[in-house]
C-alpha atoms as a PDB file:
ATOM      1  CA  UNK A   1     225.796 172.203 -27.420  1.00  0.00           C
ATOM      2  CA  UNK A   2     224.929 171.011 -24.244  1.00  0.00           C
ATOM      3  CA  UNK A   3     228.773 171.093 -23.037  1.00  0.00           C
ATOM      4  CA  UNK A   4     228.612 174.937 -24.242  1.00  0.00           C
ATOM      5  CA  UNK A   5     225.859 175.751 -22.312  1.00  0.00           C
ATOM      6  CA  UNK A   6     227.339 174.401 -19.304  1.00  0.00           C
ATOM      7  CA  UNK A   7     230.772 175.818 -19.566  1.00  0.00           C
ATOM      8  CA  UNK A   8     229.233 179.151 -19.830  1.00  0.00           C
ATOM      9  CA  UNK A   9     226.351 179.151 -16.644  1.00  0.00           C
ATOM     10  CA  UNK A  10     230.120 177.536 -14.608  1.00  0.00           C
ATOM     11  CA  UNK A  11     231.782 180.858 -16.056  1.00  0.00           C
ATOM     12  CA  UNK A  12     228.990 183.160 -15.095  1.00  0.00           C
ATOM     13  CA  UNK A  13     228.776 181.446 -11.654  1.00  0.00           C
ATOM     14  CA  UNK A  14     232.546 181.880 -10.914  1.00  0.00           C
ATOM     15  CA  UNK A  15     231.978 185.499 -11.691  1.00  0.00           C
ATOM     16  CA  UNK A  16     229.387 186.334  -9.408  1.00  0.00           C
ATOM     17  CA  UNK A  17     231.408 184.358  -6.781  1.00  0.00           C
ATOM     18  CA  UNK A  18     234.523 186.634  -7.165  1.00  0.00           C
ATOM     19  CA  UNK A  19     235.126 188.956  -4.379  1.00  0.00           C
ATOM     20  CA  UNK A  20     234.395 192.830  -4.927  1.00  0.00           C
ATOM     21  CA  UNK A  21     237.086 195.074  -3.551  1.00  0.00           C
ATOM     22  CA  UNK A  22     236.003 196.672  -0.141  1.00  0.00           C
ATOM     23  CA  UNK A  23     238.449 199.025  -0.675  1.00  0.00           C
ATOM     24  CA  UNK A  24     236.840 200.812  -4.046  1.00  0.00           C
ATOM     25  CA  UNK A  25     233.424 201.106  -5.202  1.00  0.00           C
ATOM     26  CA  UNK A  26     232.020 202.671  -8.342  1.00  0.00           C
ATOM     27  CA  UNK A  27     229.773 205.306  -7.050  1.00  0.00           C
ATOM     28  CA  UNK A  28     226.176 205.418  -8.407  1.00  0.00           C
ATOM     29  CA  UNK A  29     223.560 208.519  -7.399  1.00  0.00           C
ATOM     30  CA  UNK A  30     222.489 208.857  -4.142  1.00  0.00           C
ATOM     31  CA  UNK A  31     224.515 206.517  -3.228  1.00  0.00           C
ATOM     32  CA  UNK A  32     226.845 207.861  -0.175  1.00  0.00           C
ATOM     33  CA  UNK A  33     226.778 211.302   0.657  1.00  0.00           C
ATOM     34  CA  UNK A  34     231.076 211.716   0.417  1.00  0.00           C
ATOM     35  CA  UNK A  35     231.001 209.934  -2.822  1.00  0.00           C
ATOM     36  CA  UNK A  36     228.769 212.456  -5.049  1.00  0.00           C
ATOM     37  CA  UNK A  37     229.931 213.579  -8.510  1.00  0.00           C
ATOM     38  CA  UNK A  38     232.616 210.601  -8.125  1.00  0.00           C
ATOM     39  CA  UNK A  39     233.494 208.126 -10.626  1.00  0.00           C
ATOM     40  CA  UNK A  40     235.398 205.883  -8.150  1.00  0.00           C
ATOM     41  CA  UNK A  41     234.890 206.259  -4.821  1.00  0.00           C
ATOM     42  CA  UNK A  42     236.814 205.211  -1.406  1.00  0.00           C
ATOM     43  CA  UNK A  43     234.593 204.278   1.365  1.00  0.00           C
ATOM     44  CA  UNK A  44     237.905 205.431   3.738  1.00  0.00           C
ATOM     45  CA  UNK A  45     239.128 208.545   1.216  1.00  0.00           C
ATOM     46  CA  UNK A  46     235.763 209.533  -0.699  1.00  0.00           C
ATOM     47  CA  UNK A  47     236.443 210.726  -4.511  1.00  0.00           C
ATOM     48  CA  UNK A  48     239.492 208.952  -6.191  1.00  0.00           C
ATOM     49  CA  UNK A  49     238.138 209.952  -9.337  1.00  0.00           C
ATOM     50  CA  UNK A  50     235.987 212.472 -10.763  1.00  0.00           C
ATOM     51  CA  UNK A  51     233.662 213.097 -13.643  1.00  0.00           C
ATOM     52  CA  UNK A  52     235.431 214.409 -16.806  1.00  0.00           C
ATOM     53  CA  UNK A  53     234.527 218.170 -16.139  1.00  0.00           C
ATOM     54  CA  UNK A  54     234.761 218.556 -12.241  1.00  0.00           C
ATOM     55  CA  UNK A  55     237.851 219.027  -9.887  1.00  0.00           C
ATOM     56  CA  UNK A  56     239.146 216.357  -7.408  1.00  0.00           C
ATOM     57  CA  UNK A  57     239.723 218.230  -4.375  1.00  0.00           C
ATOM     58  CA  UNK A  58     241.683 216.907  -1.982  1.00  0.00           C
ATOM     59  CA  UNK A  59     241.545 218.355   2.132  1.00  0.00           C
ATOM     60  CA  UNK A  60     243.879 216.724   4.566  1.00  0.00           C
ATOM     61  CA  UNK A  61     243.490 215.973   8.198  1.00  0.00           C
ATOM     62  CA  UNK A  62     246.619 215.135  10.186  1.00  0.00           C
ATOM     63  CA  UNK A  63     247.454 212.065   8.444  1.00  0.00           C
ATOM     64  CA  UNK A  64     244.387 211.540   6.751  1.00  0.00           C
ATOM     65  CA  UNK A  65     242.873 212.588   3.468  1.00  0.00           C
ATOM     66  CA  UNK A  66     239.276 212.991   2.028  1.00  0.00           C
ATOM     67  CA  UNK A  67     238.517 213.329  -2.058  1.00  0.00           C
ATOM     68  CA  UNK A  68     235.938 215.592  -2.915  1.00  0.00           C
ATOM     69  CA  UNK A  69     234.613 216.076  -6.440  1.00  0.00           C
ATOM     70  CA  UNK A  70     233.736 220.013  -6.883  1.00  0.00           C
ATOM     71  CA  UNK A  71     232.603 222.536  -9.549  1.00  0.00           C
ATOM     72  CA  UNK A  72     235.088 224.721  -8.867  1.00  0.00           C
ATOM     73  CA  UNK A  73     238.284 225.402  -6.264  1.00  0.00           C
ATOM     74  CA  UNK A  74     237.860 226.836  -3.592  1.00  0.00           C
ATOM     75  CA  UNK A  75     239.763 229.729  -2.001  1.00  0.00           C
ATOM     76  CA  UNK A  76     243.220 229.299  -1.471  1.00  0.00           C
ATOM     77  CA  UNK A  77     243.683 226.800  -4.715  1.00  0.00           C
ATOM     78  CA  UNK A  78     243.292 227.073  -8.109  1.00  0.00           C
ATOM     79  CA  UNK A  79     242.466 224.481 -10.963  1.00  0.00           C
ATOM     80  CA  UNK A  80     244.366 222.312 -12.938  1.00  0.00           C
ATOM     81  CA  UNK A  81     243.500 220.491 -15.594  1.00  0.00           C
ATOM     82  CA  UNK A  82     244.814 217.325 -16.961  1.00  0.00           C
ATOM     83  CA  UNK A  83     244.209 214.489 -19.785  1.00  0.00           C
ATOM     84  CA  UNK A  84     243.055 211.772 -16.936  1.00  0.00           C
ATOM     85  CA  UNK A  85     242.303 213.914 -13.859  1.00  0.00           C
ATOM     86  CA  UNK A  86     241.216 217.606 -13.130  1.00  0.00           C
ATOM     87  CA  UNK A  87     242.332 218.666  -9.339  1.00  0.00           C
ATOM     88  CA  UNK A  88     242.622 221.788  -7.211  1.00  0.00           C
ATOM     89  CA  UNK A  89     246.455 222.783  -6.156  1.00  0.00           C
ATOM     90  CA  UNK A  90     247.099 224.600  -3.113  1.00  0.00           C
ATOM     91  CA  UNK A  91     248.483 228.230  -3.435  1.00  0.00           C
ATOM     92  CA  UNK A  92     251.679 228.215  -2.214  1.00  0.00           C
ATOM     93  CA  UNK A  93     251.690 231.180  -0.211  1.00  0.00           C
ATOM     94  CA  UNK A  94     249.178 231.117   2.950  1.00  0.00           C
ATOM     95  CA  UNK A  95     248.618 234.909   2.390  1.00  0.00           C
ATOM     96  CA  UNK A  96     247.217 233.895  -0.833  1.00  0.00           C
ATOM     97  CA  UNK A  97     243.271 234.404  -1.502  1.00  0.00           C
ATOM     98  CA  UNK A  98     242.563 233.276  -5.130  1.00  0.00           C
ATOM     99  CA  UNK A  99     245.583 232.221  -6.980  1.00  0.00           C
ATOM    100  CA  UNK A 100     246.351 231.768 -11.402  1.00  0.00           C
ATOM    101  CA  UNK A 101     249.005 229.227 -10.441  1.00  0.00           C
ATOM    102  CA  UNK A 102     251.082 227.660  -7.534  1.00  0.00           C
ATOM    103  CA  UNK A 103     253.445 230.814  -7.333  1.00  0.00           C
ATOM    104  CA  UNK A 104     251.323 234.152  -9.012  1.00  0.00           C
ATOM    105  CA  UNK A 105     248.413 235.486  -6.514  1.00  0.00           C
ATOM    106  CA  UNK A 106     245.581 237.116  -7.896  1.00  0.00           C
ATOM    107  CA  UNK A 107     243.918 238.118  -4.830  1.00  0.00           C
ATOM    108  CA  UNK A 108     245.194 238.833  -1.558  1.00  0.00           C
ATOM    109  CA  UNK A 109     243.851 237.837   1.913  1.00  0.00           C
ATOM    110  CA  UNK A 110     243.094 240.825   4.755  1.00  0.00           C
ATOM    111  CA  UNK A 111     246.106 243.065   5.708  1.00  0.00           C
ATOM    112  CA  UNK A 112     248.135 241.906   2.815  1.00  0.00           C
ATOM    113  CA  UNK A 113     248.647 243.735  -0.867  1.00  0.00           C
ATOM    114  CA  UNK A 114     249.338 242.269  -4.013  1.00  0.00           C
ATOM    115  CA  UNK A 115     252.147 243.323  -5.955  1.00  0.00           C
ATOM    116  CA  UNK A 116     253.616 241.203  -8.923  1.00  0.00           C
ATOM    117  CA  UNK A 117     251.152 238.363  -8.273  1.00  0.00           C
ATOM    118  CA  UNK A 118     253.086 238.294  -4.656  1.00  0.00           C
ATOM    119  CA  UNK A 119     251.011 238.927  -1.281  1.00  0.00           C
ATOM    120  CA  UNK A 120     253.027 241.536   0.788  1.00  0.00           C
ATOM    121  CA  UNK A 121     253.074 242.647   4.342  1.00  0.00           C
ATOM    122  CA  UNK A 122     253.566 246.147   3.468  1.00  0.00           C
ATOM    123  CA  UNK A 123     252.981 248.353   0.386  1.00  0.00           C
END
């Protein structure tokens, strides 16, 4: 009994011992500010991965990108969803307000018309 007991307080001990990963951290609330709706976090690229019902947006910066978990997309991308992630897609066309998909526009930006889900210069 007494050789149980022991093996088990060694096997609990290694286990606290063991690094954590500095690279990903399991968000918690209020924890950091860029990590907020997030299942797993990135203290480098915020959200990796978001609650079951929210989006995992994803902005870019030169080189660099930053996960955000949000409600819904905002303009210029539209939702998909999936069986392990939800995220927000870029519409493909910069003219492109609120899009269905990557290809059919729903909504145009200023001095553009829709026609056919398709932004256009002229009318």
């Amino acid at each position: 009994m007494r050789w149980i007991t022991l093996v088990l307080l060694l096997l609990l001990r290694s286990v606290e011992m063991l690094p954590q990963s500095p690279w990903k951290k399991q968000a918690s609330a209020g924890a950091a500010q860029n990590c907020t709706g997030c299942v797993l976090c990135s203290e480098d690229n915020g959200c990796v991965t978001c609650h079951q019902r929210l989006f995992l947006l994803i902005r870019r910066d030169g080189i660099r990108q930053h996960g955000v978990c949000v409600h819904t997309c905002p303009p210029g991308y539209f939702g998909v969803r999936g069986l392990e992630l939800n995220r927000c897609t870029k519409c493909r066309s910069p003219s492109c307000e609120s899009c269905f998909s990557r290809d059919f526009c729903m909504r145009c930006k200023e001095k553009f018309y829709l026609h056919k889900g398709q932004c256009l210069r002229q009318c």
